[in-house]
C-alpha atoms as a PDB file:
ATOM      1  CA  UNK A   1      56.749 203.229  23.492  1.00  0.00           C
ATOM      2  CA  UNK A   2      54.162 201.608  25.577  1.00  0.00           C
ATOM      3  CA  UNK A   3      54.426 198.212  23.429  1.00  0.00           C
ATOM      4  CA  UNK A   4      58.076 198.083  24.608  1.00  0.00           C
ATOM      5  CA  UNK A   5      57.188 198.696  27.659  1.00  0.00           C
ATOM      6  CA  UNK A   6      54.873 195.887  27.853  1.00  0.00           C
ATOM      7  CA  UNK A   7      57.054 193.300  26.274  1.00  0.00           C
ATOM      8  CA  UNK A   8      59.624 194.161  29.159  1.00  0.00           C
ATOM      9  CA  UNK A   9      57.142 193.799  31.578  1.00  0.00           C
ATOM     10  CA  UNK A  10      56.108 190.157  29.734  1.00  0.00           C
ATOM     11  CA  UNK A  11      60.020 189.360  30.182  1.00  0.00           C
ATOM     12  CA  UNK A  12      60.058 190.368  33.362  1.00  0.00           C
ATOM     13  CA  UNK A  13      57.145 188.425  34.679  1.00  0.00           C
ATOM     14  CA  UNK A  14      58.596 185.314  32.744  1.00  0.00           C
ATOM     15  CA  UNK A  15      61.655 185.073  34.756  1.00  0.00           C
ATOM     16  CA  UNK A  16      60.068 186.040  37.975  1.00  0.00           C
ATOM     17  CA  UNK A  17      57.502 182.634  37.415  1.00  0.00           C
ATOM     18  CA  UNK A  18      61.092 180.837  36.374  1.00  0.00           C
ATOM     19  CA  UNK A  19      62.806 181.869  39.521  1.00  0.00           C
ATOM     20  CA  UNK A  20      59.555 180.342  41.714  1.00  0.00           C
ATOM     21  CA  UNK A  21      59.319 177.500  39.909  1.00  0.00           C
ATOM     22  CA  UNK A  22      62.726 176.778  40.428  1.00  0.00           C
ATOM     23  CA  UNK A  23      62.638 177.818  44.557  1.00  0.00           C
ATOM     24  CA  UNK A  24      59.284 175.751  44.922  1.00  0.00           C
ATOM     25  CA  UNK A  25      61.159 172.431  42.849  1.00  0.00           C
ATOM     26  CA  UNK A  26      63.806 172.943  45.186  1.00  0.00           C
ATOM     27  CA  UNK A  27      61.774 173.097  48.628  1.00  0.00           C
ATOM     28  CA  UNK A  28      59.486 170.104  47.501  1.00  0.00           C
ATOM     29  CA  UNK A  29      62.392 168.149  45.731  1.00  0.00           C
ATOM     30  CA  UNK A  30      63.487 166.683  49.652  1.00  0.00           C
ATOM     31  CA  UNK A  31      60.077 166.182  50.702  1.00  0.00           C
ATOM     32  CA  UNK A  32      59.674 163.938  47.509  1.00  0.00           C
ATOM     33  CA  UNK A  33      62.673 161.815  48.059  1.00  0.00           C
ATOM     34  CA  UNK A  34      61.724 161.069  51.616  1.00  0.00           C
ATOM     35  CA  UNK A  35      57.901 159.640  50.598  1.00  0.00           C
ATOM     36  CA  UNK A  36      59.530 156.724  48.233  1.00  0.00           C
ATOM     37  CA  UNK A  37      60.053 153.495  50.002  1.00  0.00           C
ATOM     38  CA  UNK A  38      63.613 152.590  50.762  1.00  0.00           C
ATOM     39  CA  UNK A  39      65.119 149.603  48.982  1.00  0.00           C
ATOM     40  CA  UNK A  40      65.931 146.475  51.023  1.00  0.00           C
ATOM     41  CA  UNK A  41      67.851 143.663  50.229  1.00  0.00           C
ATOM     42  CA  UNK A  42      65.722 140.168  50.282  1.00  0.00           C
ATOM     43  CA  UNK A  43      67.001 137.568  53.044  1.00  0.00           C
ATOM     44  CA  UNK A  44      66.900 134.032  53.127  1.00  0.00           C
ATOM     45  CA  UNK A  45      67.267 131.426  56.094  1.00  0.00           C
ATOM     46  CA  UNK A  46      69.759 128.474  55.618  1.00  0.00           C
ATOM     47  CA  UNK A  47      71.501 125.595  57.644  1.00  0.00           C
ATOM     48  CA  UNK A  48      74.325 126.807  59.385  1.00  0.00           C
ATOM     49  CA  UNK A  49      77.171 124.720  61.036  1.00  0.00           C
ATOM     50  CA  UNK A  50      78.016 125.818  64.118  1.00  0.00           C
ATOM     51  CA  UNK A  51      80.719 123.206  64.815  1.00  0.00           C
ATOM     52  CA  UNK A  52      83.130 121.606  62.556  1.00  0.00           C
ATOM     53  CA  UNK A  53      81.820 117.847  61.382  1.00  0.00           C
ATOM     54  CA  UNK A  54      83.964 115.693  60.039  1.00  0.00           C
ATOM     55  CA  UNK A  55      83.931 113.605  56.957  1.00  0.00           C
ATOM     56  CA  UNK A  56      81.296 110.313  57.828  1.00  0.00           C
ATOM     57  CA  UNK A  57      79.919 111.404  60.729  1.00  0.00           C
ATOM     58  CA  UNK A  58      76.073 111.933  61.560  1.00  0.00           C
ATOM     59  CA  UNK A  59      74.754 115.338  62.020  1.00  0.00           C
ATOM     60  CA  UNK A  60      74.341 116.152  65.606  1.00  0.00           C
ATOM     61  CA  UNK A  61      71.357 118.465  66.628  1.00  0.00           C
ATOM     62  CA  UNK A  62      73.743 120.625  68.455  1.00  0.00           C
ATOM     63  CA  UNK A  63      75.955 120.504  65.092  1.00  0.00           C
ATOM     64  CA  UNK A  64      73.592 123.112  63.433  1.00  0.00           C
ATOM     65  CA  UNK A  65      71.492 126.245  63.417  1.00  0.00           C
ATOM     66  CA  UNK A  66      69.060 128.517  61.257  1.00  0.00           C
ATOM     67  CA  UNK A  67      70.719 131.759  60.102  1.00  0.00           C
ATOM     68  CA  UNK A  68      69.509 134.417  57.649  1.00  0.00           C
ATOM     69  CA  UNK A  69      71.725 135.143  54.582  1.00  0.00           C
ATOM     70  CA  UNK A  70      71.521 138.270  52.346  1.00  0.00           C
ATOM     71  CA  UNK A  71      71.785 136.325  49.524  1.00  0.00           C
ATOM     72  CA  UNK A  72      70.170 133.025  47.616  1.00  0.00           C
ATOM     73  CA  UNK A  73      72.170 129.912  47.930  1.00  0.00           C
ATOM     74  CA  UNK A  74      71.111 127.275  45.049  1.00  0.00           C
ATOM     75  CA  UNK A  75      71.244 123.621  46.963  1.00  0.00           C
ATOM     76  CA  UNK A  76      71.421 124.390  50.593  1.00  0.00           C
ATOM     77  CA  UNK A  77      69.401 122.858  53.392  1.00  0.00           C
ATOM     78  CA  UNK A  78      66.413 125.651  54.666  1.00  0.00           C
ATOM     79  CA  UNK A  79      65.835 123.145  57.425  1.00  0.00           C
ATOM     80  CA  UNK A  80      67.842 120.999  60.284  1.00  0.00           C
ATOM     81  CA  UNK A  81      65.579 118.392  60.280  1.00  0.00           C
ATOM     82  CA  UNK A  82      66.587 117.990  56.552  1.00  0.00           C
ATOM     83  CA  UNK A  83      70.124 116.829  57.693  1.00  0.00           C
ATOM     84  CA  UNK A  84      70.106 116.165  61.418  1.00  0.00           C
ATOM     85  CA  UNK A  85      70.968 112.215  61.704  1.00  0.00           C
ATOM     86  CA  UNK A  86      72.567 111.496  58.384  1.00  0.00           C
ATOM     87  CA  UNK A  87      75.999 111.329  57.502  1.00  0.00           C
ATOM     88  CA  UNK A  88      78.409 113.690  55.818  1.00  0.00           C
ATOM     89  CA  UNK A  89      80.304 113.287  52.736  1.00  0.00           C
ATOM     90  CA  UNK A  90      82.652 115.375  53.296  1.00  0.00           C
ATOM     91  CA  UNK A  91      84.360 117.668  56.102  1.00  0.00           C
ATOM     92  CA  UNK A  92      82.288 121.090  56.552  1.00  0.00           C
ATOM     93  CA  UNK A  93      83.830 124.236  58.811  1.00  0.00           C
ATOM     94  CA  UNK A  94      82.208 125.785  61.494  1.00  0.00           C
ATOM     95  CA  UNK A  95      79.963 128.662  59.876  1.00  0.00           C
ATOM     96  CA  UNK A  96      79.413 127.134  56.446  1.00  0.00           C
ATOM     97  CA  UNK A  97      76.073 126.696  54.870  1.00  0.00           C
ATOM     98  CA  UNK A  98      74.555 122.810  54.553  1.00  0.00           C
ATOM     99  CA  UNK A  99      74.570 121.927  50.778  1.00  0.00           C
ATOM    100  CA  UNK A 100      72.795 119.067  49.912  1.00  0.00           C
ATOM    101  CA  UNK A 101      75.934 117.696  48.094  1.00  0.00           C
ATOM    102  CA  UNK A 102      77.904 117.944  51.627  1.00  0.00           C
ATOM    103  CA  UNK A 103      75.103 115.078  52.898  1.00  0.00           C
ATOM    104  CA  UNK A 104      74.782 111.573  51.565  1.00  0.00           C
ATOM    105  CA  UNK A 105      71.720 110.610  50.679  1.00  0.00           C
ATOM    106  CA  UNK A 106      68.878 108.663  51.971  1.00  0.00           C
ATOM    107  CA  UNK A 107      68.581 105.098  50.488  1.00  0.00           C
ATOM    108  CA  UNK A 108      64.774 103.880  49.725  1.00  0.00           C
ATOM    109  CA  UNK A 109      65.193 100.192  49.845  1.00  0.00           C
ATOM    110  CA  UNK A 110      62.002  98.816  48.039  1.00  0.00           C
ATOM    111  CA  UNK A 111      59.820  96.909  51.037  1.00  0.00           C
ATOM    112  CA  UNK A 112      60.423  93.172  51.187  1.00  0.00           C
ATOM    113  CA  UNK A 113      57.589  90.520  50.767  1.00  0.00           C
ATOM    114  CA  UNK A 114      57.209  88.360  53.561  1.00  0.00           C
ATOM    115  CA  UNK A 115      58.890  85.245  52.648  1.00  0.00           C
ATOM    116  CA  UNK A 116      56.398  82.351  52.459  1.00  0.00           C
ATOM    117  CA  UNK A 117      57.495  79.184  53.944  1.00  0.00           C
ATOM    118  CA  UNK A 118      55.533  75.781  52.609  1.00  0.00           C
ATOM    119  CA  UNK A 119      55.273  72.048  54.143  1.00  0.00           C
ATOM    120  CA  UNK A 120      58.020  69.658  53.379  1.00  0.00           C
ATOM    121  CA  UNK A 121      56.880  66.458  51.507  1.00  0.00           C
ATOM    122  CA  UNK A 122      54.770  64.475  53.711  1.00  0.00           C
ATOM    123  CA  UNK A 123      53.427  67.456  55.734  1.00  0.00           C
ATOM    124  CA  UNK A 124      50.823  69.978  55.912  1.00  0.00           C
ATOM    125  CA  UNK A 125      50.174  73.205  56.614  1.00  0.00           C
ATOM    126  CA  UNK A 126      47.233  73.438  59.426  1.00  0.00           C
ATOM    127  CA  UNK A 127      46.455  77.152  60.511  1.00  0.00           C
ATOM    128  CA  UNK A 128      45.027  77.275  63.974  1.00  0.00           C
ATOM    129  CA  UNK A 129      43.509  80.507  66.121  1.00  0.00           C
ATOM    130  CA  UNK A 130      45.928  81.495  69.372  1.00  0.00           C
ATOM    131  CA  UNK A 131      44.651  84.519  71.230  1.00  0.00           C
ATOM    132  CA  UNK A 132      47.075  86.927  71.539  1.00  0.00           C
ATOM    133  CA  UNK A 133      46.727  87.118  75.425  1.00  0.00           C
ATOM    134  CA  UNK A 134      48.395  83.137  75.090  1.00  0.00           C
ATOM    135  CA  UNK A 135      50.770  84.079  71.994  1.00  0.00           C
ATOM    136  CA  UNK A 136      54.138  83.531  73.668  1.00  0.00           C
ATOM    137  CA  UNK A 137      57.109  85.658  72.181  1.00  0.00           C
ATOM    138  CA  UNK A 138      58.869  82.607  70.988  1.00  0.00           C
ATOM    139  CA  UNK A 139      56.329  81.571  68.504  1.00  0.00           C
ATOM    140  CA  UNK A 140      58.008  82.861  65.411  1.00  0.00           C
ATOM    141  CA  UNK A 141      58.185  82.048  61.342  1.00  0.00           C
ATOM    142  CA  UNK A 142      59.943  79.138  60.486  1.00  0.00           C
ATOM    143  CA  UNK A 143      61.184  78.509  64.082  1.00  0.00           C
ATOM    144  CA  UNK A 144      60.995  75.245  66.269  1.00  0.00           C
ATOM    145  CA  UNK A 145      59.071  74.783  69.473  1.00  0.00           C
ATOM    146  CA  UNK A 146      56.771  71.796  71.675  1.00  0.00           C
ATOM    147  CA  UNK A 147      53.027  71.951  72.381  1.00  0.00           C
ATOM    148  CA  UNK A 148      51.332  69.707  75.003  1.00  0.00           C
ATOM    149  CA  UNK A 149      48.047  69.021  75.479  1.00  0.00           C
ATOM    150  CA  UNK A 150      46.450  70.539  79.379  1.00  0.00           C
ATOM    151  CA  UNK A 151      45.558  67.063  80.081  1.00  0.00           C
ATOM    152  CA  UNK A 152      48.445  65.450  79.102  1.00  0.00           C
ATOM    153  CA  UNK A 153      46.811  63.398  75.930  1.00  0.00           C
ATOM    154  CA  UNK A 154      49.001  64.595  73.196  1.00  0.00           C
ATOM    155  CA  UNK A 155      52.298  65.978  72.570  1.00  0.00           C
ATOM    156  CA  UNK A 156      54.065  67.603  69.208  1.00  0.00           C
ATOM    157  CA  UNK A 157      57.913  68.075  69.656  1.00  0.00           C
ATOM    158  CA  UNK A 158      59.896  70.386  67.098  1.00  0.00           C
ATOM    159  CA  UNK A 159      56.911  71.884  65.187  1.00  0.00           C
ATOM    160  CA  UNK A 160      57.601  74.446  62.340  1.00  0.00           C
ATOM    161  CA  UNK A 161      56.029  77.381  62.620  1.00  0.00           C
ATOM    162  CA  UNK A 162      54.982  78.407  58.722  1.00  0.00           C
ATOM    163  CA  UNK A 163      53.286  81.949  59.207  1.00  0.00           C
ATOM    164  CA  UNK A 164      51.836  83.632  61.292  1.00  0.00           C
ATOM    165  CA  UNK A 165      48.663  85.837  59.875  1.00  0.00           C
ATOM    166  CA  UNK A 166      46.514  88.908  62.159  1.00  0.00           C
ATOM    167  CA  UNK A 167      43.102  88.294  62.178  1.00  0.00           C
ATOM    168  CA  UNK A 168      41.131  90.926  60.376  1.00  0.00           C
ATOM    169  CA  UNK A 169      37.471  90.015  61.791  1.00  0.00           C
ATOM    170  CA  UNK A 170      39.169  89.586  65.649  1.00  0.00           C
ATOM    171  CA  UNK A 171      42.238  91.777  66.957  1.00  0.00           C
ATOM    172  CA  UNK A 172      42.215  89.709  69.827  1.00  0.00           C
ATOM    173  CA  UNK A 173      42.845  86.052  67.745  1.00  0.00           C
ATOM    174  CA  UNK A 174      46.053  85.697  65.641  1.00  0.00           C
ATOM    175  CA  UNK A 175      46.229  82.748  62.751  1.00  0.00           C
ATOM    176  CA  UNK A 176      48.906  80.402  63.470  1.00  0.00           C
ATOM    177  CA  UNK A 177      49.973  78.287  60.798  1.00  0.00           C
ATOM    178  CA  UNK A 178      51.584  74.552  61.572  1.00  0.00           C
ATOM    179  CA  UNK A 179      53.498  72.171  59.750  1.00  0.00           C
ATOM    180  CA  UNK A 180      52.087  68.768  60.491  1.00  0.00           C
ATOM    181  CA  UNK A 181      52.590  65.313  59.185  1.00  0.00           C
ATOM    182  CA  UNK A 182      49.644  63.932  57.152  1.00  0.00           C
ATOM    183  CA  UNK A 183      49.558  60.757  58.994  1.00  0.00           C
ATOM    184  CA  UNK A 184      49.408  63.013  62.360  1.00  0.00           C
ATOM    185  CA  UNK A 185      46.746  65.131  61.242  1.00  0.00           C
ATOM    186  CA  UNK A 186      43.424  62.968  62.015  1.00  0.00           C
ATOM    187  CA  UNK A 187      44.709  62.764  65.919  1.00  0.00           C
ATOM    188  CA  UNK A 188      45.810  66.089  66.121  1.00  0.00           C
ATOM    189  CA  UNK A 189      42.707  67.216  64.839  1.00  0.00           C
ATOM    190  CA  UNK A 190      40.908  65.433  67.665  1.00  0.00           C
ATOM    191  CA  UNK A 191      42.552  66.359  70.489  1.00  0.00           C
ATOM    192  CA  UNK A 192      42.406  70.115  69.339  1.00  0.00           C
ATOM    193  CA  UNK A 193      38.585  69.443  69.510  1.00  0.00           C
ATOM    194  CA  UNK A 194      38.977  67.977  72.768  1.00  0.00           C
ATOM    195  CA  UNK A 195      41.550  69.635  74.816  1.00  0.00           C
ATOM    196  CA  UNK A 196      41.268  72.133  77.789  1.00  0.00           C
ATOM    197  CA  UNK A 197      44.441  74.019  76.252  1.00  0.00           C
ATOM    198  CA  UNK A 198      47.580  73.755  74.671  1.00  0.00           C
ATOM    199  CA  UNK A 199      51.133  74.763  76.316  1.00  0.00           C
ATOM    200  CA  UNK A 200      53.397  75.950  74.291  1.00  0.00           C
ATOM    201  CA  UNK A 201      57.120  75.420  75.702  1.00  0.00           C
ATOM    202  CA  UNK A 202      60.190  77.046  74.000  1.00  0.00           C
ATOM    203  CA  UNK A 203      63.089  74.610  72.524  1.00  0.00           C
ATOM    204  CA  UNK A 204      66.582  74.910  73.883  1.00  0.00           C
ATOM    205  CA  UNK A 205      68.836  76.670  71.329  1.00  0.00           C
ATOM    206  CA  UNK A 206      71.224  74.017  71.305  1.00  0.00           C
ATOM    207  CA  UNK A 207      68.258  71.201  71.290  1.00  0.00           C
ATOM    208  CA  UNK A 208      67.334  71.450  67.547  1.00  0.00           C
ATOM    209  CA  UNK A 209      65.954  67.472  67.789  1.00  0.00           C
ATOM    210  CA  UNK A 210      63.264  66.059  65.049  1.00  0.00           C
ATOM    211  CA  UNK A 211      59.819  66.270  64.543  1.00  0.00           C
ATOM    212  CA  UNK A 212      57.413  63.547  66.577  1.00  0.00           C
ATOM    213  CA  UNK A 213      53.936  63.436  67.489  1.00  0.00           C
ATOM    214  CA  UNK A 214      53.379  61.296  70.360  1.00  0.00           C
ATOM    215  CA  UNK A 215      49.281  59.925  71.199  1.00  0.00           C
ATOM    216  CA  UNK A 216      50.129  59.934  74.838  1.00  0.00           C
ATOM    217  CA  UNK A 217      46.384  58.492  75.313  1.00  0.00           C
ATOM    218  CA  UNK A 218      46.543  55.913  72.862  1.00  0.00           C
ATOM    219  CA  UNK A 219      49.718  54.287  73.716  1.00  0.00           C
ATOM    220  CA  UNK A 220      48.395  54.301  77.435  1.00  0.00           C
ATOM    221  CA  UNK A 221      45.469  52.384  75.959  1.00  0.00           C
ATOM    222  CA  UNK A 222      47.769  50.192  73.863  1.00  0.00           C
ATOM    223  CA  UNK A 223      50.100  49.652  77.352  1.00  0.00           C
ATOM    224  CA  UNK A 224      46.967  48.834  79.267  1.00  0.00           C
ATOM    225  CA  UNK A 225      46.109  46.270  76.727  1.00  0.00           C
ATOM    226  CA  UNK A 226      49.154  44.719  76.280  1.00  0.00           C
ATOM    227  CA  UNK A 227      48.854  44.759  80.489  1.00  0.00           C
ATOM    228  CA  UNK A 228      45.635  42.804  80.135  1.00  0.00           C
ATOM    229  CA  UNK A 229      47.064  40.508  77.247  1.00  0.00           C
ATOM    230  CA  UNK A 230      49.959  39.722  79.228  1.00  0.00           C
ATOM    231  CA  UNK A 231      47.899  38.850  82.629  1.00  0.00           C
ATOM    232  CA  UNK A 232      45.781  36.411  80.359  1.00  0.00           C
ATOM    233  CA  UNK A 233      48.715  34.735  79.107  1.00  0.00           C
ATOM    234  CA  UNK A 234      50.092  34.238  82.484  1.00  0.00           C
ATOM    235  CA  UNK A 235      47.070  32.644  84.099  1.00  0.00           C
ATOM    236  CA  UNK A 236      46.977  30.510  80.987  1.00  0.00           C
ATOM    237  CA  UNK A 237      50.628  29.349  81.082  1.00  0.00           C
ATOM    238  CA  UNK A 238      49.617  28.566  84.896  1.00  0.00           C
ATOM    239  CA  UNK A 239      46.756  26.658  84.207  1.00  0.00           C
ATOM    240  CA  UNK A 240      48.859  24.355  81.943  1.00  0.00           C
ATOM    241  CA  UNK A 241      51.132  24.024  84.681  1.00  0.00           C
ATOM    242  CA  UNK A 242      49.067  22.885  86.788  1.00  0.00           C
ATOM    243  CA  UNK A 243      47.522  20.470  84.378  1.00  0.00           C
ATOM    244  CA  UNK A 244      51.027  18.651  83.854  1.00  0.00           C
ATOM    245  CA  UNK A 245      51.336  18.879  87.378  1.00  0.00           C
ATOM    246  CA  UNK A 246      47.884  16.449  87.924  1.00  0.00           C
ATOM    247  CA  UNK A 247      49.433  14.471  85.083  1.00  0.00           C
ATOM    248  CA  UNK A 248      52.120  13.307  87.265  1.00  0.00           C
ATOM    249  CA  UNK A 249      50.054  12.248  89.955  1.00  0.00           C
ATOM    250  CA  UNK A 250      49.721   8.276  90.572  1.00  0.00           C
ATOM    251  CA  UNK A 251      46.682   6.817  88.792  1.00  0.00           C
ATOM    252  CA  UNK A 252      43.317   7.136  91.147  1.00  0.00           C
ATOM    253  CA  UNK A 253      42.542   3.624  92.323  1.00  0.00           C
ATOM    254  CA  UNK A 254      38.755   2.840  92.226  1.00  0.00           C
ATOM    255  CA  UNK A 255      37.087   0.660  95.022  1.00  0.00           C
ATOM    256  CA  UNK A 256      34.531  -1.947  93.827  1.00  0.00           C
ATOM    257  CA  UNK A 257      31.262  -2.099  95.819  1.00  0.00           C
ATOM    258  CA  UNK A 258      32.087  -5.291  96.771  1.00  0.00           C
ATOM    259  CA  UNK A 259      34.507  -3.931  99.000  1.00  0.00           C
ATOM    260  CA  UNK A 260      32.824  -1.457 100.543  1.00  0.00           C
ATOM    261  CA  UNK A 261      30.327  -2.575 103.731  1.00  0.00           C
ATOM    262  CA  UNK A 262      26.787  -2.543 103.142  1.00  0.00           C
ATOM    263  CA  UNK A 263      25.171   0.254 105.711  1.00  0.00           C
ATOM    264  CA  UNK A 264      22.582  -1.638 107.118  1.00  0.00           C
ATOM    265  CA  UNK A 265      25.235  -4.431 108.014  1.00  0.00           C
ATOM    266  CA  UNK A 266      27.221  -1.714 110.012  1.00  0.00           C
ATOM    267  CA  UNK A 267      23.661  -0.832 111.476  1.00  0.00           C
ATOM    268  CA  UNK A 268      23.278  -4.496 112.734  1.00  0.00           C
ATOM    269  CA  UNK A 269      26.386  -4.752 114.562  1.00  0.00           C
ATOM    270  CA  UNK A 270      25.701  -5.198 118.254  1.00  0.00           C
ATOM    271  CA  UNK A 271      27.376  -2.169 120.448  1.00  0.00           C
ATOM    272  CA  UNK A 272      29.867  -3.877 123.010  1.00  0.00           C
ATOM    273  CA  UNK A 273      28.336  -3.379 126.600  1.00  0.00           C
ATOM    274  CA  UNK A 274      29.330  -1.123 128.581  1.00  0.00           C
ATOM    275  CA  UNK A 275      30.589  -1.796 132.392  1.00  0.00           C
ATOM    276  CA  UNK A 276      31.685   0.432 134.990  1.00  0.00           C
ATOM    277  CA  UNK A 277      34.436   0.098 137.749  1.00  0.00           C
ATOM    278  CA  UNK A 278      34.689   2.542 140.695  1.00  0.00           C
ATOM    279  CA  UNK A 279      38.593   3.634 141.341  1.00  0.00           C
ATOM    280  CA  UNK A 280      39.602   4.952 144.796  1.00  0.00           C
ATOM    281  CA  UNK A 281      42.787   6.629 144.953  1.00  0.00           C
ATOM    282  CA  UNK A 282      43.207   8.408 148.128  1.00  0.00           C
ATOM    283  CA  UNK A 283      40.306  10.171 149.231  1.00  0.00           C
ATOM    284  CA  UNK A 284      39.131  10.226 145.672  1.00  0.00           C
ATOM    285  CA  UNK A 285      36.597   7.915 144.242  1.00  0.00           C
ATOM    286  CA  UNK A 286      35.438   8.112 140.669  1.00  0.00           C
ATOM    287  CA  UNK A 287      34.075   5.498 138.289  1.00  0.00           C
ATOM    288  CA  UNK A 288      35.459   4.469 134.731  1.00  0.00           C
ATOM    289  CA  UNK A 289      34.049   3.234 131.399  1.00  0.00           C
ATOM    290  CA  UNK A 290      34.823  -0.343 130.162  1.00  0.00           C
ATOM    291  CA  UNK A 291      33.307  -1.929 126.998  1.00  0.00           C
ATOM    292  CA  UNK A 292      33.264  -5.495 126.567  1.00  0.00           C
ATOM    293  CA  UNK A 293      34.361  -7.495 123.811  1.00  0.00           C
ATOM    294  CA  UNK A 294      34.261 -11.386 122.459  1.00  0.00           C
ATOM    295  CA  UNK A 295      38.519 -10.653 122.390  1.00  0.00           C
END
């Protein structure tokens, strides 16, 4: 009897621990549910249009925006600066993301090598330092222009320029390379030792001309000796005028000594005397010179 009554009071107890456990999971169920982090969808930032652009035409700044999306999109532009100034391929709505097959694409073009320019036959290349305070704009590759000397001494029309090259040792220099002919070189070389200065003076567009270096000093040396030889040749040709001239004078007649009085004979020759005779005239009285003579 009291085993029974034991095992009812084990069943009893049993369910009563159930019955808690089942009030307590049901209070602290709630509880639990609100600790656990809630679940948010990822977002990602795209290019947006915000106006329509047509089919060819460059991206405006105004054109786009940033705007977040809920959701990845494979191949579209996360930045404006990624399509603002290039050109469309096609025609993209208001509100559409960028996609990097809507935008043509940027061309690389491979840098170009300077292209090198050499003499023509019969020339030379003669590099030259300009400082770059004197470089005048006009000075360019494989261009035309005149250079005078400050004094005057030397001139170079139509002069190719060849290159032009920065100095690495001086900023303020740059290398400026001529094309000169080689029979020109010598005197070029020496006035560029001797000058002041050099202007440089642009060439009309429509003036193209020919190349010409002109010795301004040495062909006013040669015109002040051809000056000199002329004046010579002159007084010469005068002096043989004159000589034909004496030519045609009549033949100087000589006079023997016999012919000419002895001085001491003109010596002896008696003066004729001398007499005087008074003249009145009037009031006036004055007295006159007569010399006497065998006649």
């Amino acid at each position: 009897m009291a085993l029974a009554n034991n095992k009812k009071s084990l069943i009893i107890a049993a369910a009563s621990a159930f019955v808690v456990f089942i009030m307590f999971a049901i209070i602290a169920l709630p509880n639990t549910k609100q600790q656990q982090p809630k679940q948010v969808a990822p977002k990602y930032q795209y290019v947006i249009t915000k106006n329509e652009i047509k089919s060819g035409a460059a991206v405006k700044e105004e054109d786009v925006e940033i705007k977040e999306y809920p959701i990845n999109i494979p191949n579209a532009y996360k930045a404006t600066g990624e399509v603002v100034g290039r050109k469309t391929k096609v025609k993209i709505d208001a509100g559409k993301p960028v996609m990097k097959s809507f935008i043509k694409e940027i061309i690389v073009k491979d840098k170009e090598e300077p292209k090198v320019y050499l003499p023509d036959e019969g020339f030379r290349a003669f590099p030259m330092l300009v400082r770059k305070n004197d470089f005048p704009s006009f000075v360019v590759i494989n261009k035309r222009f005149d250079i005078y000397s400050r004094e005057n001494s030397m001139k170079l029309e139509n002069v190719r320029v060849l290159n032009l090259i920065e100095n690495a040792k001086d900023s303020a220099t740059k290398m400026l390379v001529l094309e000169i002919k080689e029979n020109d070189l010598k005197s070029f070389i020496k006035y560029m030792g001797e000058t002041k200065g050099l202007i440089f003076l642009q060439k009309n567009p429509g003036d193209i001309g020919e190349y010409n270096f002109i010795d301004i000093a040495e062909l006013d040396k040669k015109e002040k000796e051809l000056k000199e030889q002329r004046e010579w040749e002159l007084a010469l040709q005068r002096y043989k005028e004159l000589q034909e001239a004496n030519r045609e004078l009549p033949p100087v007649q000589t006079i023997s000594n016999s012919e000419v009085p002895n001085i001491e004979d003109l010596a002896s020759i008696d003066e004729p005397k001398v007499k005087q005779v008074e003249v009145i005239v009037g009031s006036t009285k004055s007295t006159v010179d007569f010399k006497e003579t065998n006649e």
